[in-house]
PDB file of N, CA and C in Angstrom:
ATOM      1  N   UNK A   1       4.355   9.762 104.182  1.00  0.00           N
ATOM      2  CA  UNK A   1       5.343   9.187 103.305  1.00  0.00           C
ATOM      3  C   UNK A   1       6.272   8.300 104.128  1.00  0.00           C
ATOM      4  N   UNK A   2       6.498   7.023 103.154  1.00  0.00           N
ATOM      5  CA  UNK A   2       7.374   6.367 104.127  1.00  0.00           C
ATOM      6  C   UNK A   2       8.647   6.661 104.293  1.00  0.00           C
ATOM      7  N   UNK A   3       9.482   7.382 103.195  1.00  0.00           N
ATOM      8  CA  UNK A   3      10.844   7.805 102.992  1.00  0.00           C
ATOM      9  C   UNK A   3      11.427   8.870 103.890  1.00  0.00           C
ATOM     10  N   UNK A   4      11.934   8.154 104.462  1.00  0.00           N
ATOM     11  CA  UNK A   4      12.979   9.239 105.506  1.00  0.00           C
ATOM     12  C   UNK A   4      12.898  10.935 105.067  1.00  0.00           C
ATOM     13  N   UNK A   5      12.658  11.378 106.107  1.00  0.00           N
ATOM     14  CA  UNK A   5      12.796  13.325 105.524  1.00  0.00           C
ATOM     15  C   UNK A   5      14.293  13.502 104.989  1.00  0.00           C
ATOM     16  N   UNK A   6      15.742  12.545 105.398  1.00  0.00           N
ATOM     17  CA  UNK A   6      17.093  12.857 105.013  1.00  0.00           C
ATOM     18  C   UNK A   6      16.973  12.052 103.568  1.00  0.00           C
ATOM     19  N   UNK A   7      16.124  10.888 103.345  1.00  0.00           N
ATOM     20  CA  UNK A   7      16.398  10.393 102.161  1.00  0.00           C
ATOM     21  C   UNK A   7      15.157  11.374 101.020  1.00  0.00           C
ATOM     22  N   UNK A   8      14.381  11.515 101.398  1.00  0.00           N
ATOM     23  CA  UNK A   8      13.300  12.725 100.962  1.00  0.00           C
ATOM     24  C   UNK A   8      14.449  13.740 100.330  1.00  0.00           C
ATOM     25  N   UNK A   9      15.389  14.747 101.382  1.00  0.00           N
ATOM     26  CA  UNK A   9      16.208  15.330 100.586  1.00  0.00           C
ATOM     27  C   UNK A   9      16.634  14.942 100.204  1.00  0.00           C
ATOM     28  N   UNK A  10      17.681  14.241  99.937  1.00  0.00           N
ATOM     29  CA  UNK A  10      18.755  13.846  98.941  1.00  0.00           C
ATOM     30  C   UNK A  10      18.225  13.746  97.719  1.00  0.00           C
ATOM     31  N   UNK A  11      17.296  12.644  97.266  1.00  0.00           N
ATOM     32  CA  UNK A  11      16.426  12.568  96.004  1.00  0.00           C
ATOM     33  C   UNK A  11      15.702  13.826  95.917  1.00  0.00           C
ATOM     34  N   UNK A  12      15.189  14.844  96.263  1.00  0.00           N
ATOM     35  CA  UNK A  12      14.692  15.830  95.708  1.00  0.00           C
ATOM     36  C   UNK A  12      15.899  17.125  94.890  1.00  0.00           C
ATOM     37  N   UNK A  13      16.959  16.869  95.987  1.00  0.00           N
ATOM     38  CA  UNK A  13      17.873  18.063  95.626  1.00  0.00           C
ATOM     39  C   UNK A  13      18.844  16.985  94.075  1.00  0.00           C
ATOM     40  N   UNK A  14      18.659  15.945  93.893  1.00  0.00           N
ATOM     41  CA  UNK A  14      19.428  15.146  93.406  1.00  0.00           C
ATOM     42  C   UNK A  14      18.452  15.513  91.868  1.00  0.00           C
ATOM     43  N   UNK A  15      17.510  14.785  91.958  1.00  0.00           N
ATOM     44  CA  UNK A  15      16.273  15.582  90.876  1.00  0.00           C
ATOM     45  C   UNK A  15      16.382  16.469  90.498  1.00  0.00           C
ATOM     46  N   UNK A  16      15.988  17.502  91.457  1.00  0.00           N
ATOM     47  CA  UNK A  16      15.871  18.551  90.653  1.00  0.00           C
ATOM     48  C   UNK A  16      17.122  19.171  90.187  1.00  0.00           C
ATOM     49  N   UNK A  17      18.375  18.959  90.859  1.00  0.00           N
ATOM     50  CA  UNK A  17      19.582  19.178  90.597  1.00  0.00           C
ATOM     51  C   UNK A  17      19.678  19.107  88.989  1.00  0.00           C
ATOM     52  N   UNK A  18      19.542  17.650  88.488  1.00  0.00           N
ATOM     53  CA  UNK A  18      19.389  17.260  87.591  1.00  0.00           C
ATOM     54  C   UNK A  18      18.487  18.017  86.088  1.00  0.00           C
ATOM     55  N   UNK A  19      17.308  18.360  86.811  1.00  0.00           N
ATOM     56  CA  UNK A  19      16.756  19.063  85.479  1.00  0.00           C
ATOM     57  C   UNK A  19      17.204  20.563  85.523  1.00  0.00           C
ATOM     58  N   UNK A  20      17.529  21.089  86.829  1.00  0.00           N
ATOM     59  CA  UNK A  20      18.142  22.585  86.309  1.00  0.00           C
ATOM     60  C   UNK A  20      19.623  22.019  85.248  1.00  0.00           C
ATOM     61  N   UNK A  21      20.021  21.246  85.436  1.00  0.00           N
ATOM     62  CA  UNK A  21      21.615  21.213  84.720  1.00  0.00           C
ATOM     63  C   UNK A  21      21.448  21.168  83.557  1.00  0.00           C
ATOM     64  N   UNK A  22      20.037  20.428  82.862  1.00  0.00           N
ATOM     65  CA  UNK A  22      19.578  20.073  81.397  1.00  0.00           C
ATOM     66  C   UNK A  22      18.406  21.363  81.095  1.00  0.00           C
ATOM     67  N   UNK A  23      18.098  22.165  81.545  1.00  0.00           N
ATOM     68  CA  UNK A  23      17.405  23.469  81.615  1.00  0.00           C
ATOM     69  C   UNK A  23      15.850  23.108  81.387  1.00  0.00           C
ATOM     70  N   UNK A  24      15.683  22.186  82.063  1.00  0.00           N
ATOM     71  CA  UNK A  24      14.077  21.566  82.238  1.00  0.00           C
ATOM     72  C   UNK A  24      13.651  21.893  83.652  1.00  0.00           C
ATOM     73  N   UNK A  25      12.208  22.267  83.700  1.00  0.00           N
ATOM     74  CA  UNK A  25      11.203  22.809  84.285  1.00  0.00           C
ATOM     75  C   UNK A  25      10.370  21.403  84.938  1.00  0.00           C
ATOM     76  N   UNK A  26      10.045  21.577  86.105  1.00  0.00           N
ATOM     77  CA  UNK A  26       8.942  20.185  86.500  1.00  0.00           C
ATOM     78  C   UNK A  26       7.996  20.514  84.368  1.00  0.00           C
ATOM     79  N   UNK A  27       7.362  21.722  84.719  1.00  0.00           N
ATOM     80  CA  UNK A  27       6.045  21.786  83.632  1.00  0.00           C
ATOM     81  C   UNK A  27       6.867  21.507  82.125  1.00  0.00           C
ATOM     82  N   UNK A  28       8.171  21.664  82.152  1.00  0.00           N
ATOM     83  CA  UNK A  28       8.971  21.169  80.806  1.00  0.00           C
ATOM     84  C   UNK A  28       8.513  19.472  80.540  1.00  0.00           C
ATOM     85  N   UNK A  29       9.180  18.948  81.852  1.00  0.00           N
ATOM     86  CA  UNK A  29       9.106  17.682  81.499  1.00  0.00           C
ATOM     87  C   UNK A  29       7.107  16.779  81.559  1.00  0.00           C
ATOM     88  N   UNK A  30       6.550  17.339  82.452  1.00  0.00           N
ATOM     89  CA  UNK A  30       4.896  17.253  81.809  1.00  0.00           C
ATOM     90  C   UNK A  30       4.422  17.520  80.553  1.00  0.00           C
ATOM     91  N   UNK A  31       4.801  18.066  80.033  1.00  0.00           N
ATOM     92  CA  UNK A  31       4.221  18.734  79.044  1.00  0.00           C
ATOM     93  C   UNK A  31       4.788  18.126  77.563  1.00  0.00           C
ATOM     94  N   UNK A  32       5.912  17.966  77.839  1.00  0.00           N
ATOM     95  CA  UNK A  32       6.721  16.599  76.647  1.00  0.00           C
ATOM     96  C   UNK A  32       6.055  15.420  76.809  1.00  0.00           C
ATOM     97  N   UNK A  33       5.585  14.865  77.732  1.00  0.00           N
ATOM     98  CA  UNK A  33       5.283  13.551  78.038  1.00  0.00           C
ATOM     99  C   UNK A  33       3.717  13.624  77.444  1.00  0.00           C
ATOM    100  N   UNK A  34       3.273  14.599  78.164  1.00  0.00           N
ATOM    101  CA  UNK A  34       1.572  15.045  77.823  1.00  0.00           C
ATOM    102  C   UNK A  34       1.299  14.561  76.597  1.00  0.00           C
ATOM    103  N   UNK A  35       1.834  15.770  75.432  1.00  0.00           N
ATOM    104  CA  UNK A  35       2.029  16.011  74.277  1.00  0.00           C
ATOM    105  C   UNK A  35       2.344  14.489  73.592  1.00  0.00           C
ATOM    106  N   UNK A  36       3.117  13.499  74.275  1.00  0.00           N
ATOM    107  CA  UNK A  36       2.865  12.193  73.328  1.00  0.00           C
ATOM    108  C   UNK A  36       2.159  11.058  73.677  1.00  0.00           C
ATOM    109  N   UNK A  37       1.002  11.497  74.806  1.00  0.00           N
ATOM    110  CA  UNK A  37       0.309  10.588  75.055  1.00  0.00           C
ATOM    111  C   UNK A  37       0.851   9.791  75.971  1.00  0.00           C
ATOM    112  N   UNK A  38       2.023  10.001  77.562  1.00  0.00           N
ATOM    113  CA  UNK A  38       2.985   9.703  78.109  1.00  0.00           C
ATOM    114  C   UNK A  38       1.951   9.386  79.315  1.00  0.00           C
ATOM    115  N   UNK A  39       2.008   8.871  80.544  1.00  0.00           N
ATOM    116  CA  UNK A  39       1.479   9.130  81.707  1.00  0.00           C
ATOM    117  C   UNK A  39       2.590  10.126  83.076  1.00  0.00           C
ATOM    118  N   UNK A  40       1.904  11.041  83.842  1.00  0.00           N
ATOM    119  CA  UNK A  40       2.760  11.743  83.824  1.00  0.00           C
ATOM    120  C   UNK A  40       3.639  10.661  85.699  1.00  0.00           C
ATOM    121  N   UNK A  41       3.470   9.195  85.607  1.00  0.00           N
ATOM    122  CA  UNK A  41       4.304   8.223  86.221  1.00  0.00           C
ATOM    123  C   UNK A  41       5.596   7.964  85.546  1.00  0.00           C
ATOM    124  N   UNK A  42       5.285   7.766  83.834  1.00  0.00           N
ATOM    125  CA  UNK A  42       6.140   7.484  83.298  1.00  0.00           C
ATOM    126  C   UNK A  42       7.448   8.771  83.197  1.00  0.00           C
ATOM    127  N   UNK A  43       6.701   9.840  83.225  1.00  0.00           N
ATOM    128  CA  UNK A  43       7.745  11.246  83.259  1.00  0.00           C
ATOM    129  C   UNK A  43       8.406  10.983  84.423  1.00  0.00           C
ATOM    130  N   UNK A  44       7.824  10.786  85.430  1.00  0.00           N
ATOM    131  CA  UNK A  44       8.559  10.812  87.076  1.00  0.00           C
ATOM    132  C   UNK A  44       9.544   9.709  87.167  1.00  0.00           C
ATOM    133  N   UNK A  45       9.393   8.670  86.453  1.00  0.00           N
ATOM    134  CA  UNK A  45      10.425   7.501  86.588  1.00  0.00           C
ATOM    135  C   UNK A  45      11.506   7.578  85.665  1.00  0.00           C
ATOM    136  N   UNK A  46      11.083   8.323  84.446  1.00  0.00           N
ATOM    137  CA  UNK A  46      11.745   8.753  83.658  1.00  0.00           C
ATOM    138  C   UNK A  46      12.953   9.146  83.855  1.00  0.00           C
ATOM    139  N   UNK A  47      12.692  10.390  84.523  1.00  0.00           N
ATOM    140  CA  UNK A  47      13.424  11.751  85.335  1.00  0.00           C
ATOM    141  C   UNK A  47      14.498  10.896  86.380  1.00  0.00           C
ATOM    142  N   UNK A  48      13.378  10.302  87.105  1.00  0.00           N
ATOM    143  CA  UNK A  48      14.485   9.620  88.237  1.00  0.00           C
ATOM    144  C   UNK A  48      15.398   8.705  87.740  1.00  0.00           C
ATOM    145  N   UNK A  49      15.406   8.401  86.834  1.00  0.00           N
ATOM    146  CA  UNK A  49      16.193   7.539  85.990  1.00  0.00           C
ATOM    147  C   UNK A  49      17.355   7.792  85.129  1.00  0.00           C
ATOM    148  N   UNK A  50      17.102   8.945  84.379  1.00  0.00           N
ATOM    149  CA  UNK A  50      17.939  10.086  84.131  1.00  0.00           C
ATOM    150  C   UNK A  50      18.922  10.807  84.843  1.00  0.00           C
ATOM    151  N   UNK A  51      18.226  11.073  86.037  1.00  0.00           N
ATOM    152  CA  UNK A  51      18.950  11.908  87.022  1.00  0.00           C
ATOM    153  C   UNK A  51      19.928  10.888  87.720  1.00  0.00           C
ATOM    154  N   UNK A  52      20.139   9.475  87.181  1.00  0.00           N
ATOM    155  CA  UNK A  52      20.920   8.566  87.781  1.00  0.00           C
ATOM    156  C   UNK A  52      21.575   8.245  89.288  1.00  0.00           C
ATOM    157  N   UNK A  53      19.864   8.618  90.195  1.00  0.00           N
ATOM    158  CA  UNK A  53      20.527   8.825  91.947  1.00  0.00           C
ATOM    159  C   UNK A  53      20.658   7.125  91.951  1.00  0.00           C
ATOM    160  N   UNK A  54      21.273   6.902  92.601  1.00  0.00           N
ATOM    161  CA  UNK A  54      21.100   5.580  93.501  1.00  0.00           C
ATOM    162  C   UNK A  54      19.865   5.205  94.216  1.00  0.00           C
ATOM    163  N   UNK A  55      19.072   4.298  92.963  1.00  0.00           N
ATOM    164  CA  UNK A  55      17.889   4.051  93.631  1.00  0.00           C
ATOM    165  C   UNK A  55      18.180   2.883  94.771  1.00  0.00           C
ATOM    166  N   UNK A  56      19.577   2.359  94.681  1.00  0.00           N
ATOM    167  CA  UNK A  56      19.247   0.960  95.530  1.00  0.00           C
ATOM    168  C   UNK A  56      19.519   1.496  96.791  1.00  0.00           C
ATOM    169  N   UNK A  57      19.698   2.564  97.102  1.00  0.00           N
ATOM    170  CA  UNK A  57      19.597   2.857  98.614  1.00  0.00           C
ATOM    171  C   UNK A  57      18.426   3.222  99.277  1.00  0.00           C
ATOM    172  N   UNK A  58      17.463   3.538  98.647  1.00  0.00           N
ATOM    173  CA  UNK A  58      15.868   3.688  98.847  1.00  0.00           C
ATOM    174  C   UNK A  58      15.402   2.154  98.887  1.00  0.00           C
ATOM    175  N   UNK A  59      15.495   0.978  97.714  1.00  0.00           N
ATOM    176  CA  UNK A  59      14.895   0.019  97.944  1.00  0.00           C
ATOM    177  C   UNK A  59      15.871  -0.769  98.888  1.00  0.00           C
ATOM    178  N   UNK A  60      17.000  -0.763  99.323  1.00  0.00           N
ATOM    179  CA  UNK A  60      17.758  -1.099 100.289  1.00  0.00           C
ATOM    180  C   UNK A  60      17.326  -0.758 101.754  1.00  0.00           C
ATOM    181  N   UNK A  61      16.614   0.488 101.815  1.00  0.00           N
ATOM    182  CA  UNK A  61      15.920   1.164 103.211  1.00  0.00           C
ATOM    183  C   UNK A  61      14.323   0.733 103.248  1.00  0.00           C
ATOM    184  N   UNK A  62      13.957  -0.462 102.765  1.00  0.00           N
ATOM    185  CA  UNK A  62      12.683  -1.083 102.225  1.00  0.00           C
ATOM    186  C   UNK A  62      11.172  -0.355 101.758  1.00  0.00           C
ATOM    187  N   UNK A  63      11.951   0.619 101.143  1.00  0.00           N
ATOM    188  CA  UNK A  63      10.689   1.244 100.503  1.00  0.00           C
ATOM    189  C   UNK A  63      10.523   0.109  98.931  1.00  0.00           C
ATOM    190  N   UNK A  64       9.222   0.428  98.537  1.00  0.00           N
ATOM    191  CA  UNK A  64       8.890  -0.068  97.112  1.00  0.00           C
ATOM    192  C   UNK A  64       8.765   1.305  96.310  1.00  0.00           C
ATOM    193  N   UNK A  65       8.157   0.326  95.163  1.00  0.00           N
ATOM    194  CA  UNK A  65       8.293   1.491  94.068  1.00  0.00           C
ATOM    195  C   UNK A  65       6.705   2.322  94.079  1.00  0.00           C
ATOM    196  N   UNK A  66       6.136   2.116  94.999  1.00  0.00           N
ATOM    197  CA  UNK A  66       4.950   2.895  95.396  1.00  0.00           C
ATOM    198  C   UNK A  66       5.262   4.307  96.024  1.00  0.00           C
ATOM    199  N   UNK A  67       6.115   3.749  97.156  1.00  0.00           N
ATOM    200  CA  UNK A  67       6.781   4.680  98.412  1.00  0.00           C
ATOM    201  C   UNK A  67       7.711   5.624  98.011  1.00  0.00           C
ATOM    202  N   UNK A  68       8.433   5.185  96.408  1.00  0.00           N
ATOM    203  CA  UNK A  68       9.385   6.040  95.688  1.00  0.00           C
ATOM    204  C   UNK A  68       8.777   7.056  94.786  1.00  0.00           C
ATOM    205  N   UNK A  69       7.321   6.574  94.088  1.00  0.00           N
ATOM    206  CA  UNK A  69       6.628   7.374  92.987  1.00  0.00           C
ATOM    207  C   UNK A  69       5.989   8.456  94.616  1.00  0.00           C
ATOM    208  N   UNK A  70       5.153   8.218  95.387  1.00  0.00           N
ATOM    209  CA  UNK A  70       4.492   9.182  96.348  1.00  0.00           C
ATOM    210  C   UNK A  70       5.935  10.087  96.548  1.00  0.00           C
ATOM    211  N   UNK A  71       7.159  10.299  96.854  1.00  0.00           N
ATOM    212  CA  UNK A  71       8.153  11.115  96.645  1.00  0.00           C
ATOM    213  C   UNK A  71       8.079  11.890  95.605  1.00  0.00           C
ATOM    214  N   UNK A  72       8.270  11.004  94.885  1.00  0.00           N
ATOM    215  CA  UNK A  72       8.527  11.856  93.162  1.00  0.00           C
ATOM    216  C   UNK A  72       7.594  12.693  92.671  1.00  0.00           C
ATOM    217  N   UNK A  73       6.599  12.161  92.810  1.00  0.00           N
ATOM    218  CA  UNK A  73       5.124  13.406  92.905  1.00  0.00           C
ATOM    219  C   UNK A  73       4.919  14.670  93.701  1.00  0.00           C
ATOM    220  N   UNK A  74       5.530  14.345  94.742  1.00  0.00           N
ATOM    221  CA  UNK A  74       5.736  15.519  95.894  1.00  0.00           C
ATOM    222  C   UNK A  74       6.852  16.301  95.143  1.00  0.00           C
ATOM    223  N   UNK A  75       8.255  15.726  95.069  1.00  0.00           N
ATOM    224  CA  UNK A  75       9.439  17.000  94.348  1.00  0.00           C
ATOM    225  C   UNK A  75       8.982  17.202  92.829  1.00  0.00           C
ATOM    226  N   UNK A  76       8.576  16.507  91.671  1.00  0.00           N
ATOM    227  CA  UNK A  76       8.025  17.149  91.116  1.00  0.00           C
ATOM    228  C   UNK A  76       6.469  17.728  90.821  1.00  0.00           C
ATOM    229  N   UNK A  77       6.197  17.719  91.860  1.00  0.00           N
ATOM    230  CA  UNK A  77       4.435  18.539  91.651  1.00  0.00           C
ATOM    231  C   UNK A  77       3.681  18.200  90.675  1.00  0.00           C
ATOM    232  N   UNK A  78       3.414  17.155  90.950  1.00  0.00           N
ATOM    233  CA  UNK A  78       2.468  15.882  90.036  1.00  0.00           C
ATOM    234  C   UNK A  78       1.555  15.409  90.514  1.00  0.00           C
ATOM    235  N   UNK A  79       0.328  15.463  89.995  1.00  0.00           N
ATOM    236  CA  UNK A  79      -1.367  15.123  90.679  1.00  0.00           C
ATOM    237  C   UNK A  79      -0.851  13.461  90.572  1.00  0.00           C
ATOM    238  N   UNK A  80      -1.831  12.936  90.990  1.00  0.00           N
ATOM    239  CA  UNK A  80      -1.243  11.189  90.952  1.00  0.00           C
ATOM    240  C   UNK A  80      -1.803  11.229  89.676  1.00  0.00           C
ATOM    241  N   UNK A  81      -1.574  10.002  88.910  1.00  0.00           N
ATOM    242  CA  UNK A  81      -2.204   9.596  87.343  1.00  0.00           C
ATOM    243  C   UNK A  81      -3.496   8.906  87.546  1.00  0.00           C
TER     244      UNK A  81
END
C-alpha cells in the first residue's frame, strides 16, 4: 500500500469511528448496498464520504483514488469488486 502506516491510521480509526457512532457494522453497510444492486466500491466511497475525513490530505500526500480505495478495502474488509 502506498499510504503511509500514520495516514493508514488516521483514516481507519476516522472510519470506523464513524460507523460505530451511526451503529453500522462493516457487514451493515455491505449488505444495504448489496441488497440494491450497489457495488461494494460505491459503499467504501460512500462511507468515506460520510465519515467526512479530510480526503485532501491523502491526495495532497500524492496518493490517487486507487491508493485510497486499496485502504478502504483493507479497514473495511472488502474483497475488491
Amino acid at each position: 500500500m502506498r499510504i503511509s502506516p500514520e495516514q493508514f491510521q488516521r483514516l481507519s480509526d476516522h472510519v470506523l469511528s464513524f460507523l460505530s457512532k451511526e451503529g453500522l457494522s462493516e457487514d451493515d453497510v455491505t449488505e444495504h448496498y448489496h441488497a440494491r444492486g450497489l457495488s461494494l466500491m460505491r459503499a467504501r466511497w460512500d462511507t468515506l464520504h460520510a465519515s467526512k475525513f479530510p480526503t485532501a490530505t491523502l491526495y495532497n500526500a500524492g496518493l490517487s483514488d486507487s491508493h485510497i480505495d486499496t485502504a478502504l478495502r483493507k479497514i473495511l474488509s472488502h474483497p475488491a469488486p
